[in-house]
Each structure stands twice: as C-alpha cells, then as structure tokens.
Protein backbone atom coordinates (compact mmCIF):
# COMPACT_ATOMS: atom_id res chain seq x y z
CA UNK A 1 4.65 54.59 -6.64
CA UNK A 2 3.58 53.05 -9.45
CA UNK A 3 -0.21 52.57 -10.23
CA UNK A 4 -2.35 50.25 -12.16
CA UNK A 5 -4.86 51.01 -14.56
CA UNK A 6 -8.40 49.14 -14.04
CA UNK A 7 -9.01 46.14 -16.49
CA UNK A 8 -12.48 46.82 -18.49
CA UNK A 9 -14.55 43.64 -17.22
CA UNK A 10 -13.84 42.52 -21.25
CA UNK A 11 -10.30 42.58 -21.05
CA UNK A 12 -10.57 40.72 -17.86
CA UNK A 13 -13.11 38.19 -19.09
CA UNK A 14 -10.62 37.74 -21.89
CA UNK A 15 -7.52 37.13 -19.93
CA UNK A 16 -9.49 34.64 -17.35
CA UNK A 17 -10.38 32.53 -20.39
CA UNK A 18 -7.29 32.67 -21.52
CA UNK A 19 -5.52 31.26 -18.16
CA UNK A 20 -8.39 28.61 -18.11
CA UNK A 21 -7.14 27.65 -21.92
CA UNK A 22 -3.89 27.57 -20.62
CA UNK A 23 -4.31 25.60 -17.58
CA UNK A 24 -6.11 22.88 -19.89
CA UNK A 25 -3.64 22.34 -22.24
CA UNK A 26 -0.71 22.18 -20.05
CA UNK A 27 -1.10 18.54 -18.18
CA UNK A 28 0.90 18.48 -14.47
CA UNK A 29 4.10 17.07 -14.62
CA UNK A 30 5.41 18.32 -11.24
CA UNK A 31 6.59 15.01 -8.82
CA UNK A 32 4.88 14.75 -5.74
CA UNK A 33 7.35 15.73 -3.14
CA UNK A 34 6.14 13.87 -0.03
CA UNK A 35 7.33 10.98 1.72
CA UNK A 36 5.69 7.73 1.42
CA UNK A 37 2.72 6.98 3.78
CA UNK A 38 2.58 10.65 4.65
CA UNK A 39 -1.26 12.38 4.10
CA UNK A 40 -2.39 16.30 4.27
CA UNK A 41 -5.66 16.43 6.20
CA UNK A 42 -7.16 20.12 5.10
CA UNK A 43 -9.54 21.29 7.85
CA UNK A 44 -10.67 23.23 10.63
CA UNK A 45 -8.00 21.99 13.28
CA UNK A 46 -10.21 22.81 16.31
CA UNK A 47 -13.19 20.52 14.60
CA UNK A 48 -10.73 17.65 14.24
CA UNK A 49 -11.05 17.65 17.95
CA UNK A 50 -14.71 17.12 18.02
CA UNK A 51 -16.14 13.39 17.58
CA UNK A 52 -16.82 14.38 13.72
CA UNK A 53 -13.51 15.34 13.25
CA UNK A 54 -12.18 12.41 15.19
CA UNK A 55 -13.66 10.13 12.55
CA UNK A 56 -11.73 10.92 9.75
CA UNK A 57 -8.74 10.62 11.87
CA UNK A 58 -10.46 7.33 13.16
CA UNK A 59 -9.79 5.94 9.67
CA UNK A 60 -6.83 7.73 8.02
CA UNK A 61 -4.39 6.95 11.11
CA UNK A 62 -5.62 3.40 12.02
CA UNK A 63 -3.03 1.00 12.67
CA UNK A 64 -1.53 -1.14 10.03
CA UNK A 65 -3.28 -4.76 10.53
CA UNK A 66 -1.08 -6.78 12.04
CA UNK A 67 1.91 -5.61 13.24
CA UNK A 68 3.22 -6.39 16.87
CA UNK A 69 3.20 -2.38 17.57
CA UNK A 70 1.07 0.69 17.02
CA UNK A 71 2.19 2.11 13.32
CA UNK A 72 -0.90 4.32 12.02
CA UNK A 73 -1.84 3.39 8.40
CA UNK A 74 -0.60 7.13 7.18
CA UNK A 75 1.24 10.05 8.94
CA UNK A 76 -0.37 12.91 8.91
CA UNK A 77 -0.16 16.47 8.77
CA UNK A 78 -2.90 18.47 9.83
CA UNK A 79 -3.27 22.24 8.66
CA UNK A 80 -6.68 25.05 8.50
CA UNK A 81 -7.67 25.57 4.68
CA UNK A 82 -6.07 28.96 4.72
CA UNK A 83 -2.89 27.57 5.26
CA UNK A 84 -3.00 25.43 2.30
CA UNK A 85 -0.44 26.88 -0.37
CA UNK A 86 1.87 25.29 -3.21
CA UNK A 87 4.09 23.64 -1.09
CA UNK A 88 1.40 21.61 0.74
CA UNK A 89 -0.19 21.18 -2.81
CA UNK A 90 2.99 18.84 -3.54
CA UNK A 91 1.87 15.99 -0.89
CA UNK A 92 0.65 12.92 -3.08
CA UNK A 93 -2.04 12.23 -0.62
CA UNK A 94 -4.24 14.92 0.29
CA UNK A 95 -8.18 14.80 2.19
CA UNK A 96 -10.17 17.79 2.16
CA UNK A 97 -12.98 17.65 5.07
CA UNK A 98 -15.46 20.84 5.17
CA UNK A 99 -18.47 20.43 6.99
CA UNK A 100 -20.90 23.26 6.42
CA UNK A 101 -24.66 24.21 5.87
CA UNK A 102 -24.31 25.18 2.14
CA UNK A 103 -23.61 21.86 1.73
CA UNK A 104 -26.87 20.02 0.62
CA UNK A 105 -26.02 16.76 1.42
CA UNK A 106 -23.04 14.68 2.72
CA UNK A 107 -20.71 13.66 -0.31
CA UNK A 108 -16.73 12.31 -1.35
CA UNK A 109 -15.37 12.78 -4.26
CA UNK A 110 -12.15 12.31 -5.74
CA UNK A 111 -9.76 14.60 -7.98
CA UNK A 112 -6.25 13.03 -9.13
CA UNK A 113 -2.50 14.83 -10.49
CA UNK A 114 -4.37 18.09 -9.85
CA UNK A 115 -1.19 19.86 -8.99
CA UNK A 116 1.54 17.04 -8.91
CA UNK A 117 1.29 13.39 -9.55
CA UNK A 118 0.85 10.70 -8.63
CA UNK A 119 -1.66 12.59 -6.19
CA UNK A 120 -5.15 11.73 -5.04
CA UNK A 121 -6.91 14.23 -3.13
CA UNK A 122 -10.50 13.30 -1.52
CA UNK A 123 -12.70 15.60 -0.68
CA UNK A 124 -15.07 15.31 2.12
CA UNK A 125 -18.31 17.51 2.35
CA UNK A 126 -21.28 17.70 4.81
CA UNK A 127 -24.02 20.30 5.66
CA UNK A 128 -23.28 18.61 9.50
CA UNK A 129 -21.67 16.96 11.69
CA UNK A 130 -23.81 14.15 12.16
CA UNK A 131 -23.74 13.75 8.38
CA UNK A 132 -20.12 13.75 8.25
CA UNK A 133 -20.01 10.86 10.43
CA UNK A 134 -22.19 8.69 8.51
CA UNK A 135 -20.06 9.32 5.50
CA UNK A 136 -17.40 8.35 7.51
CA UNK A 137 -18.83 5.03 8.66
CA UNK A 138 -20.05 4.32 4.93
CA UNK A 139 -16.82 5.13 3.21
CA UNK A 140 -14.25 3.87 5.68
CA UNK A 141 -13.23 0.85 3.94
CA UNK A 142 -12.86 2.90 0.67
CA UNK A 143 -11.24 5.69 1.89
CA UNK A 144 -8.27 3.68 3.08
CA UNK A 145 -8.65 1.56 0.30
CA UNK A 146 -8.11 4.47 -2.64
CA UNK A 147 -5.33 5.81 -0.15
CA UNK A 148 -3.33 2.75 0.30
CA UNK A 149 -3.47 1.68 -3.43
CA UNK A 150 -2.10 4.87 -4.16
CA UNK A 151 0.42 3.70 -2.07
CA UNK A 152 1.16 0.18 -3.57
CA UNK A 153 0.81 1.80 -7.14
CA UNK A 154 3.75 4.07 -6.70
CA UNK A 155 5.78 1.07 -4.51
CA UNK A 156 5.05 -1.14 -7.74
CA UNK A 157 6.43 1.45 -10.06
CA UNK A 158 9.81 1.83 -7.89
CA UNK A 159 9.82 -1.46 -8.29
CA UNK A 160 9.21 -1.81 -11.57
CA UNK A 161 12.74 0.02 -12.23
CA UNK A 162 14.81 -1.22 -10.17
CA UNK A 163 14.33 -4.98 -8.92
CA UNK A 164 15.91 -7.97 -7.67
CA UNK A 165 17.24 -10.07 -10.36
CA UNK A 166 18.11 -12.78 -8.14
CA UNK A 167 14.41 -13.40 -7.18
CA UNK A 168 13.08 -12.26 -11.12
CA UNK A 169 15.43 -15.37 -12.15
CA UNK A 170 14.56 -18.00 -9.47
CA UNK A 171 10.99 -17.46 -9.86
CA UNK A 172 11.49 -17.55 -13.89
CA UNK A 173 13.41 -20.86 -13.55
CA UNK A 174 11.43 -22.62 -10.87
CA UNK A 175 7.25 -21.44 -10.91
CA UNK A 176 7.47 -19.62 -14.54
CA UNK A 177 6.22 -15.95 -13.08
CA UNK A 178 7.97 -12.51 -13.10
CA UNK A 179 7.79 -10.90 -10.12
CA UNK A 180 9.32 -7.37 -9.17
CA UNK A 181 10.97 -8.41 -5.30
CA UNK A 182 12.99 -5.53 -3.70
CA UNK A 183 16.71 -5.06 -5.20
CA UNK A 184 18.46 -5.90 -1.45
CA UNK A 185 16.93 -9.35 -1.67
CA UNK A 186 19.99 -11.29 -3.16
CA UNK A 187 20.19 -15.03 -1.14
CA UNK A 188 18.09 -18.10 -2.04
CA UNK A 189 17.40 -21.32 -0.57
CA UNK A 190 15.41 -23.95 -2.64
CA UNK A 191 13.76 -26.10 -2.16
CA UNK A 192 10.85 -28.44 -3.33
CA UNK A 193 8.50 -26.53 -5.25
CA UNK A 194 9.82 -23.89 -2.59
CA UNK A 195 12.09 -20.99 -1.91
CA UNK A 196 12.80 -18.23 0.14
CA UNK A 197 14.76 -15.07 -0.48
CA UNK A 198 16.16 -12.77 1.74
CA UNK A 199 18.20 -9.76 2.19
CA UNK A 200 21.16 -11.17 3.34
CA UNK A 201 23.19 -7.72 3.87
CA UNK A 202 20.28 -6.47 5.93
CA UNK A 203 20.00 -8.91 9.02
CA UNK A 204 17.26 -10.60 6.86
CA UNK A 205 14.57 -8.00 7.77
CA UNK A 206 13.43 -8.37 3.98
CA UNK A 207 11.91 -11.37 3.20
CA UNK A 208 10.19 -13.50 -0.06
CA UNK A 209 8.76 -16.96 0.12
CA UNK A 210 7.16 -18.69 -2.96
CA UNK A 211 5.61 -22.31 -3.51
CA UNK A 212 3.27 -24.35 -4.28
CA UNK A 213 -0.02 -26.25 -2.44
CA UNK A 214 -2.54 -28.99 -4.26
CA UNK A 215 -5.08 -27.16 -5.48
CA UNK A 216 -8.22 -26.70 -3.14
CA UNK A 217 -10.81 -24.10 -1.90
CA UNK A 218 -8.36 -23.19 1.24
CA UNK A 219 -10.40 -22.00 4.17
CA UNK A 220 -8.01 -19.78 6.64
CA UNK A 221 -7.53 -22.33 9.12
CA UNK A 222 -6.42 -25.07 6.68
CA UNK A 223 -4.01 -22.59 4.92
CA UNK A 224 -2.00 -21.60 8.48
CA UNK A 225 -2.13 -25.52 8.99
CA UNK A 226 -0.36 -26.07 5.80
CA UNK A 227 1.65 -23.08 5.84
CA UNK A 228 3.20 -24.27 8.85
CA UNK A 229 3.70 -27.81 7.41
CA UNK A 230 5.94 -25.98 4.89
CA UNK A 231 7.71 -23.30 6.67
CA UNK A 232 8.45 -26.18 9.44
CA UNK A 233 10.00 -28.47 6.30
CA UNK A 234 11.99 -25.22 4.84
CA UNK A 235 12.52 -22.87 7.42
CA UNK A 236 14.18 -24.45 10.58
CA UNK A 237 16.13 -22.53 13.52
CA UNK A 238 19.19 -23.47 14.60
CA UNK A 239 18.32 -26.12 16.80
CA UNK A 240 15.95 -29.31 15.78
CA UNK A 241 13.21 -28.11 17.81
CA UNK A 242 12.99 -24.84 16.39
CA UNK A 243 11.55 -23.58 12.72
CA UNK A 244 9.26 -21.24 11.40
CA UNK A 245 5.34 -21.10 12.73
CA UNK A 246 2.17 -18.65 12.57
CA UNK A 247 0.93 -17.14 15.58
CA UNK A 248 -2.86 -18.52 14.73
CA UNK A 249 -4.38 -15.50 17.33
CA UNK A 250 -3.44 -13.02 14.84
CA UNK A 251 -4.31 -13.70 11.69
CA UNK A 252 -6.73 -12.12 9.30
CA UNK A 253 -8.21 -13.16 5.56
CA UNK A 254 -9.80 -11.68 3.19
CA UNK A 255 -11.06 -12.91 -0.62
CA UNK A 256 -9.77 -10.25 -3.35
CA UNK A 257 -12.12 -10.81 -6.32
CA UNK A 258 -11.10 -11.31 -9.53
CA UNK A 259 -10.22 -7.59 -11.73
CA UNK A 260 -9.13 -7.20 -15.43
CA UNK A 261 -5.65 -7.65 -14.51
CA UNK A 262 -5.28 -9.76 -11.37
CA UNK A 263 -6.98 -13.44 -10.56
CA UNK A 264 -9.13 -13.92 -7.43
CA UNK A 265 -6.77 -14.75 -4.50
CA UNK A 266 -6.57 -15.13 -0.57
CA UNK A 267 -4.66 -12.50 1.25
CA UNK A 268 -3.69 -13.54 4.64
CA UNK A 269 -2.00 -11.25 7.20
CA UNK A 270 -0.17 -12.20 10.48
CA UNK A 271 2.28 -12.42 13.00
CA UNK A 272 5.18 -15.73 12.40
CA UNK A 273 7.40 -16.68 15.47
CA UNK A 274 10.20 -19.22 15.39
CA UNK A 275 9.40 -21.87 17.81
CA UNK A 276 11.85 -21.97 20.94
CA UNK A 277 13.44 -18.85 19.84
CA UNK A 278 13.00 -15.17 20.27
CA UNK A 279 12.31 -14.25 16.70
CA UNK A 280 9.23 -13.05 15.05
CA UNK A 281 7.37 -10.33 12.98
CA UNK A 282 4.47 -9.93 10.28
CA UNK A 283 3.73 -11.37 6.98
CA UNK A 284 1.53 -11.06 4.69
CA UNK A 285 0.57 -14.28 1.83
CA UNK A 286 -1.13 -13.94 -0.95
CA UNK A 287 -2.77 -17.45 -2.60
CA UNK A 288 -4.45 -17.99 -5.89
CA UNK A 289 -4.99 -20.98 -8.13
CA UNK A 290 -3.02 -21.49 -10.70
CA UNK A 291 -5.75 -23.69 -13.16
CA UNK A 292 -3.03 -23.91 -15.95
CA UNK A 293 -0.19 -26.32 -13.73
CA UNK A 294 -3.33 -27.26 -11.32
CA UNK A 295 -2.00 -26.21 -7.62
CA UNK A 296 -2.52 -23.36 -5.69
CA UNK A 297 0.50 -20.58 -5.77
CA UNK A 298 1.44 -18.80 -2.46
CA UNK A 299 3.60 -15.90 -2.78
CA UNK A 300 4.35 -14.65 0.67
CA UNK A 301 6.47 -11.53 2.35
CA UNK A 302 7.66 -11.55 5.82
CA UNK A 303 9.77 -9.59 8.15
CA UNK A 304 12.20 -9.55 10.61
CA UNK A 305 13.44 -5.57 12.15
CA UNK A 306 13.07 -5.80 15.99
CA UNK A 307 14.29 -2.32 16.09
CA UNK A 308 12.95 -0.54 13.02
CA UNK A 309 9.38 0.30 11.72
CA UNK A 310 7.78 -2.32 10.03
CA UNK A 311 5.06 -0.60 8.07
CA UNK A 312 7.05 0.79 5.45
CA UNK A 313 8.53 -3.05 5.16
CA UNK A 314 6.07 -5.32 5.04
CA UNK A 315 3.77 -2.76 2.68
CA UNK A 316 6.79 -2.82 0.29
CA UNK A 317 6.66 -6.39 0.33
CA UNK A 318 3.03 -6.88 -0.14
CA UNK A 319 3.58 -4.20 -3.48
CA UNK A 320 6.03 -6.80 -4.24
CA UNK A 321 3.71 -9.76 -4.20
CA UNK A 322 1.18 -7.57 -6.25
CA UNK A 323 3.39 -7.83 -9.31
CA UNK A 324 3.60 -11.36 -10.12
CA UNK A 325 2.64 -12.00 -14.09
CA UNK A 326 3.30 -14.42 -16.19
CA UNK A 327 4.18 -11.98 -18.73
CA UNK A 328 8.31 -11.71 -19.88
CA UNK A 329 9.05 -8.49 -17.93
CA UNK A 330 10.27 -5.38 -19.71
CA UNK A 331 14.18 -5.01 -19.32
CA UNK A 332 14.45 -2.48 -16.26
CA UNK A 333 16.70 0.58 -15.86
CA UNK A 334 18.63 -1.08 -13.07
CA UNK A 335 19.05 -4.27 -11.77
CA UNK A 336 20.56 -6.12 -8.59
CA UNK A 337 22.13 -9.43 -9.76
C-alpha cells in the first residue's frame, strides 16, 4: 500500500495559497443545470418542520399571484448541509438557512456565479429561532423579489436570442418599440392603436396585447374599466354577446418606480374571462406613459392552457413585457418570422 509523506506546514501553506490564486483567477463559466423555477433550500430538514423553518418555506413556495390554481412561486428541493455536493452546487437558485448560537445576530446575504451562473445563492443566518423569523418577516418581499428576477433575467436572455419576429415587426411598424415576445407567437390582429398576438399553433395559450390609452394618472379601477372598453372593442367571442372581460375580484396593482433602465409603470395582475363563454385564465399588464407621443402604453400578456401549468406561461410572458425599448434591437441568433 502506498503511503504518503507529511506536508511541512510551509509546503502546505504554500500550496493553499496557491489553490486560492488559482481559484481567483479562473472566473466560473460552468451553466447552471437546473430547471427553471426550481430552488435548493440547504438546511436541517427536521427544523424545516418547526414554525421557523416553516417561514422560509412560507415565502419561497407561495403561490404565484393570481392564477386560478395553487402553483408555488419555486419548486423546491430540500436537502441537510452535508448532503450538499457539486451536483446540487449546479442549481441556479440556491438558499442557505442555518440557525445557530455562534451566530451574533440574524443576517442575509447574497453571493452570485459562485460555482455556476447565472446563480444566486442567499444565505440565511440566526443565533435563534425567533430571530430567524423576524428576518423572515423583514425580508420576505426581497427574498422573492432577488429570486424571481433571477428568474425574468435569464427568461429575458432566452429571449433575447431567439424571438418572435412577427411581434418585433408589428410593434416596430405600429407603436415604434422593440420588444422580445416568445418565438411561437406568429398571428396578429390589428387594430386601432391595438393588436394582439397569439400563438396560433398552440391553441392560443400564448398571448401579447399592445395599445394605447390618453394619457392620465390611471388608478386600478379606472384601468380594468378601460381595459375592458378595449378588449370588448378588439377581442369578441364568437357570438355578439360574448368578448373579452377582467374578473374585477382578482386583481392586484402595484407602482414599479422608475430605475436607470426602465420608466415608472403600473403592473396589474388578474384573472380575464370571456363573457357567456367558458374561457378564461391570468394576465398580467404592464402601463407606463409614454411623454414623447403623449398617451399611456399598455403592453399586456395573457393566457389560455386549461390543462397545463400556467406559471411557467404567464412568467414568460411578463419577461416578455419587461423588454420593450425603444432602442433598434441587436440582430438575434434565431428568429421566428
């Protein structure tokens, strides 16, 4: 058998440095292997049981807002910290919770690409467990915030490549906007300072909507009333007395603030129904004002899949609505025409 011969603490000093060096100057360019909406939750399996641990799970497998079923805002995998090795180090989402006395004080903090990327990996730490669950209650909103931008930022790079060109040139030619719509959505209707796009091949589950409203500070109330003026005017059933219409009991607004790269704007989530008829789903609008041509722009997603998950859907539309610029996009490696 063979045998080794002790490092002097030097050499071993040495050689630790060296890795460190290494490790530095070698950036990660492994690809996250993980599905989409899929997140590794690293901890103690028995505390996820206890009200603590329930928490985190409280936030990280909410439901989607506003969807006519239960579909939790990630899926996740749950393993102890010991089990963690390099293939779990591949998932693109990953929270660390460790509750423990040497902990001084409850904290999060956030590493990214530390072993693949895109990856974002959160750690949670708390000397106990009623600490933990006031960092829960105090970072809620931005944990599944930094999780599902991670999310949209990857969605909007797929998209980025490989796009509808139907939708890039109606929206070009009609509003004077780029905007990156899934490649399957290849049919337009038009109409006045209107259209709608849809994935004709797929049963119309995928679905764009863009126009235009006279420019006002919209309250949400008076932008489902004229929402349904215009889906009513461009959106009928088969029959006179059916067309498009938002089911008012569900919906949900917030006010986006302004960043570097993206004007303040209105996002409105909900359910639609087509009066008289049997279809329905969710949807998701986003409104801004567009100062330069005066009016307010709505770009708007909705879906129709009565037999398919809808989170992966609608969140792929709402990346979609996410890129609108009115920059000339760059040419992109593929295109559906």
């Amino acid at each position: 058998m063979k045998t080794l011969t002790p490092l002097t603490p030097l050499l071993l000093l040495l050689l630790l440095c060296s890795c460190h060096a290494s490790e530095k100057k070698s950036p990660v360019t492994a690809a996250a292997q993980s599905a989409p909406y899929e997140l590794l939750v690293v901890a103690d399996k028995d505390w996820l049981h206890t009200p603590a641990g329930k928490s985190l799970l409280d936030i990280v497998e909410a439901p989607v807002e506003v969807l006519p079923q239960y579909e939790p805002c990630f899926r996740c995998t749950k393993i102890n910290p010991t089990a963690f090795n390099p293939t779990f180090k591949m998932y693109a989402n990953i929270v660390f919770a460790d509750v423990d006395s040497r902990h001084r004080q409850a904290e999060m903090r956030i590493n990214r690409n530390a072993y693949c990327r895109p990856q974002l990996i959160v750690y949670l730490n708390a000397p106990d467990d009623q600490a933990f669950a006031e960092l829960m209650q105090s970072r809620r909103e931005q944990i599944i915030s930094l999780f599902n931008e991670q999310e949209f930022s990857r969605e909007r790079r797929l998209l980025a490549k490989t796009y509808s060109g139907t939708v890039m040139q109606q929206a070009q030619k009609q509003f004077g906007f780029s905007i990156f719509a899934p490649k399957d959505i290849d049919q337009v209707k038009e109409g006045t300072d209107f259209f709608w796009a849809s994935a004709g091949r797929q049963e119309f589950r995928l679905n764009i909507c863009i126009y235009t409203l006279p420019l006002s500070d919209l309250t949400p109330d008076q932008f489902v009333a004229a929402r349904d003026s215009v889906m009513k005017a461009n959106i009928p059933g088969g029959t006179a007395d059916q067309w498009m219409e938002t089911d008012s009991r569900t919906v949900t607004a917030r006010l986006q603030p302004a960043t570097d790269t993206q004007p303040a704007r209105m996002q409105v989530y909900g359910l639609w129904d087509m009066r008289n008829d049997a279809m329905g789903g969710p949807f998701v609008s986003y409104i801004q004002k567009d100062e330069r041509h005066q009016r307010l722009l709505v770009t708007e997603g909705f879906v129709f899949a009565p037999q398919e998950k809808k989170r992966p859907l609608i969140r792929q539309l709402e990346a979609a609505l996410q890129t609108l610029s009115y920059a000339a996009p760059a040419k992109p490696q593929h295109t559906h025409l």
